[in-house]
N, C-alpha and C. Protein backbone atom coordinates (compact mmCIF):
# COMPACT_ATOMS: atom_id res chain seq x y z
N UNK A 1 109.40 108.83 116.29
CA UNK A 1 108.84 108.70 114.97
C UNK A 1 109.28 107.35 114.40
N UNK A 2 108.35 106.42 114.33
CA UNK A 2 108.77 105.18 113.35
C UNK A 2 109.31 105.27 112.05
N UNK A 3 110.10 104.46 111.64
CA UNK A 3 111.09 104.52 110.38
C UNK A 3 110.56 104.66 108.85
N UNK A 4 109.40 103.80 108.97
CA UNK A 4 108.66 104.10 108.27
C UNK A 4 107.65 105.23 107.96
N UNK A 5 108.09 106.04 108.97
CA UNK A 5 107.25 107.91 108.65
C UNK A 5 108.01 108.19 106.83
N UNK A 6 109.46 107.46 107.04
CA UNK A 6 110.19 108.08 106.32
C UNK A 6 109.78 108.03 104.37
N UNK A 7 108.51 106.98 104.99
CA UNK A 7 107.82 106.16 103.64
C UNK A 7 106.73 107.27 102.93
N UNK A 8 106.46 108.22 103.74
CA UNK A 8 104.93 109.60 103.65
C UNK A 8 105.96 110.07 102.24
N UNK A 9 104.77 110.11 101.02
CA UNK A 9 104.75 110.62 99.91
C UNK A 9 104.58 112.42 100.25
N UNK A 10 104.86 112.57 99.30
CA UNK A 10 104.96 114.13 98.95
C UNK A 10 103.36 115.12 99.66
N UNK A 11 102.78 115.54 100.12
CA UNK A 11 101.83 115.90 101.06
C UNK A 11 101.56 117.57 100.71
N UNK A 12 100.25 118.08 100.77
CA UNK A 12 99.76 119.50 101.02
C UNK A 12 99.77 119.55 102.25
N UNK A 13 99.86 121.11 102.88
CA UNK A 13 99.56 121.52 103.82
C UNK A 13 98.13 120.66 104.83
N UNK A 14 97.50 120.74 103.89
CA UNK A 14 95.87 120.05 103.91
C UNK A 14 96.36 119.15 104.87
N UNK A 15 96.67 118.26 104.38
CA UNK A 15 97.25 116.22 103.87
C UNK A 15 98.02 116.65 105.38
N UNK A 16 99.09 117.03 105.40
CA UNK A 16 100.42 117.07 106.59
C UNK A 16 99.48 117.63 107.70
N UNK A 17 98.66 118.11 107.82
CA UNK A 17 97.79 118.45 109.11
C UNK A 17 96.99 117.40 109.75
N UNK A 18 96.37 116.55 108.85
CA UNK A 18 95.50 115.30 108.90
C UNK A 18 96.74 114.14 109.55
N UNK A 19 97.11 113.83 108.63
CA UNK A 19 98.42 112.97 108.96
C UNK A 19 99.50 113.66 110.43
N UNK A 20 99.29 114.55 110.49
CA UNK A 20 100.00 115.00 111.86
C UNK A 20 99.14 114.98 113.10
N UNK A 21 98.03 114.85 112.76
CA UNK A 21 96.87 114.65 113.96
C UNK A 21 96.66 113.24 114.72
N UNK A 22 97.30 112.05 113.57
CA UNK A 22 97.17 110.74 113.56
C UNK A 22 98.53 110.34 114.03
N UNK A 23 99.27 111.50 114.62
CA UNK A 23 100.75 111.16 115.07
C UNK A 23 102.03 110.44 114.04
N UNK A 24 101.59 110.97 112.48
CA UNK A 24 102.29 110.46 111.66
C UNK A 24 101.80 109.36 110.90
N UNK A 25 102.54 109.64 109.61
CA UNK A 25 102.25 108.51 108.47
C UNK A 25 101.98 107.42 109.07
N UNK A 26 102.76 106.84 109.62
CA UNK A 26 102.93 105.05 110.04
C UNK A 26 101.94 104.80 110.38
N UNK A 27 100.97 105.83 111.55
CA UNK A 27 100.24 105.41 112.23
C UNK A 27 98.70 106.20 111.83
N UNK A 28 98.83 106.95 110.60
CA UNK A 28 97.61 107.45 110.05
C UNK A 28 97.51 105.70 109.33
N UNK A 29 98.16 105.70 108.38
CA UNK A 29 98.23 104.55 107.74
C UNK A 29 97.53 102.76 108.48
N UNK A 30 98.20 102.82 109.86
CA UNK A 30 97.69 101.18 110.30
C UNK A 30 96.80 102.26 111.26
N UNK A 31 95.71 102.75 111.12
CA UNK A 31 93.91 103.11 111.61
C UNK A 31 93.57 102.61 110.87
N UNK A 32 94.01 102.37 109.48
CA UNK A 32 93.15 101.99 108.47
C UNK A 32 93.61 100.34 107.84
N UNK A 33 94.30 99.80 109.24
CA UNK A 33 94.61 98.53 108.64
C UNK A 33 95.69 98.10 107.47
N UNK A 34 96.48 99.42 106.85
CA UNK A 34 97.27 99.60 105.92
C UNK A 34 98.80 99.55 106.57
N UNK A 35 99.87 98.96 105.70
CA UNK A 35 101.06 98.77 105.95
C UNK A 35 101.61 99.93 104.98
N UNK A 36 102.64 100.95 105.86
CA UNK A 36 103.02 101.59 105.33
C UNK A 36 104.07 100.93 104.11
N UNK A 37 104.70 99.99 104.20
CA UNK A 37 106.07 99.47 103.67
C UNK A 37 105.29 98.95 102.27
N UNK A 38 104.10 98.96 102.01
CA UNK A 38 103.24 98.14 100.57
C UNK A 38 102.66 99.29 100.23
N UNK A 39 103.49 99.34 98.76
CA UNK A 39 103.07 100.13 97.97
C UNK A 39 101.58 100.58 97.64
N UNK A 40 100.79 99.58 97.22
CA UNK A 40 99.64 99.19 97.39
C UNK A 40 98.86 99.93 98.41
N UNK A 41 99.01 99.64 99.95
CA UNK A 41 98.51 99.66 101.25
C UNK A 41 98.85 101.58 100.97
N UNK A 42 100.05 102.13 100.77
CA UNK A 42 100.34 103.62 100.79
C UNK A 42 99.54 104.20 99.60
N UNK A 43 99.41 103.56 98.87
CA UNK A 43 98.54 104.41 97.59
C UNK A 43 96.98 104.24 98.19
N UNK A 44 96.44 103.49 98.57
CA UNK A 44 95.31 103.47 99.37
C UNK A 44 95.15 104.58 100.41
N UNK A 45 96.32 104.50 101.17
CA UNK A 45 96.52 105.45 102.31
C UNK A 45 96.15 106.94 101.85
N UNK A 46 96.99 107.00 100.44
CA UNK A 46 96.99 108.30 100.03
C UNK A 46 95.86 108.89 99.55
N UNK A 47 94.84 108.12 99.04
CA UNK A 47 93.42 108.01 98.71
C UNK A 47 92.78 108.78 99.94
N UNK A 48 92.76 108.10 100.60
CA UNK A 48 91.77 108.45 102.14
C UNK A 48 92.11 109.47 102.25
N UNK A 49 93.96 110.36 102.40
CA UNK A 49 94.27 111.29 102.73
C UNK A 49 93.83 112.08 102.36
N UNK A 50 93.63 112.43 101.12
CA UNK A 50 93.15 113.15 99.90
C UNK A 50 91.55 113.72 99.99
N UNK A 51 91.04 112.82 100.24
CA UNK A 51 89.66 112.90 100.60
C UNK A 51 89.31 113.19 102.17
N UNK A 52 90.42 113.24 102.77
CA UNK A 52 90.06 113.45 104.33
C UNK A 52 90.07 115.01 104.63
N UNK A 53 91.57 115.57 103.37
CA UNK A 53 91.81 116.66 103.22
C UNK A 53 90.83 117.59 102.59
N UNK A 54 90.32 117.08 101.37
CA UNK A 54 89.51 117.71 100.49
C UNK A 54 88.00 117.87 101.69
N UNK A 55 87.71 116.88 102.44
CA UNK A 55 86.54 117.29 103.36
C UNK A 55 86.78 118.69 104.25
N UNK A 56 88.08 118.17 104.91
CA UNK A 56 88.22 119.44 105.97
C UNK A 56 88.42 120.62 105.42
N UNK A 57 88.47 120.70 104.15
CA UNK A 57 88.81 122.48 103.49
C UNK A 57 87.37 122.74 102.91
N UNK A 58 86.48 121.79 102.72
CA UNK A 58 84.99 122.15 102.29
C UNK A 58 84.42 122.42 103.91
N UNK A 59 84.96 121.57 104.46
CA UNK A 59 84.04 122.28 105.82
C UNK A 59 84.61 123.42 107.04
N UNK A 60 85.76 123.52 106.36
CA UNK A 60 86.28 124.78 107.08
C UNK A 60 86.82 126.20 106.21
């Protein structure tokens, strides 16, 4: 697990399933070209998450 997993904000069940599929924060985060360590880049991150989550519970 990279050091920066240690950077993953507070998460739903939802969110921690998505992000665990992507082998962790660090690396859900740079698919999308985002640096976990920039605040910025993680609030973005958390965006997508959110909405990645909110899809998979409408379609499942």
């Amino acid at each position: 697990m990279p050091a920066t997993d240690s950077l993953q904000p507070p998460l739903t069940p939802a969110e921690r399933a998505v992000v665990k599929s992507y082998g962790g924060w660090t690396y859900f985060l740079q698919s999308f070209g985002l640096k976990p360590w920039e605040p910025e880049d993680a609030e973005e991150g958390k965006k997508i998450l959110e909405a990645f989550a909110r899809n998979d519970e409408a379609s499942g």
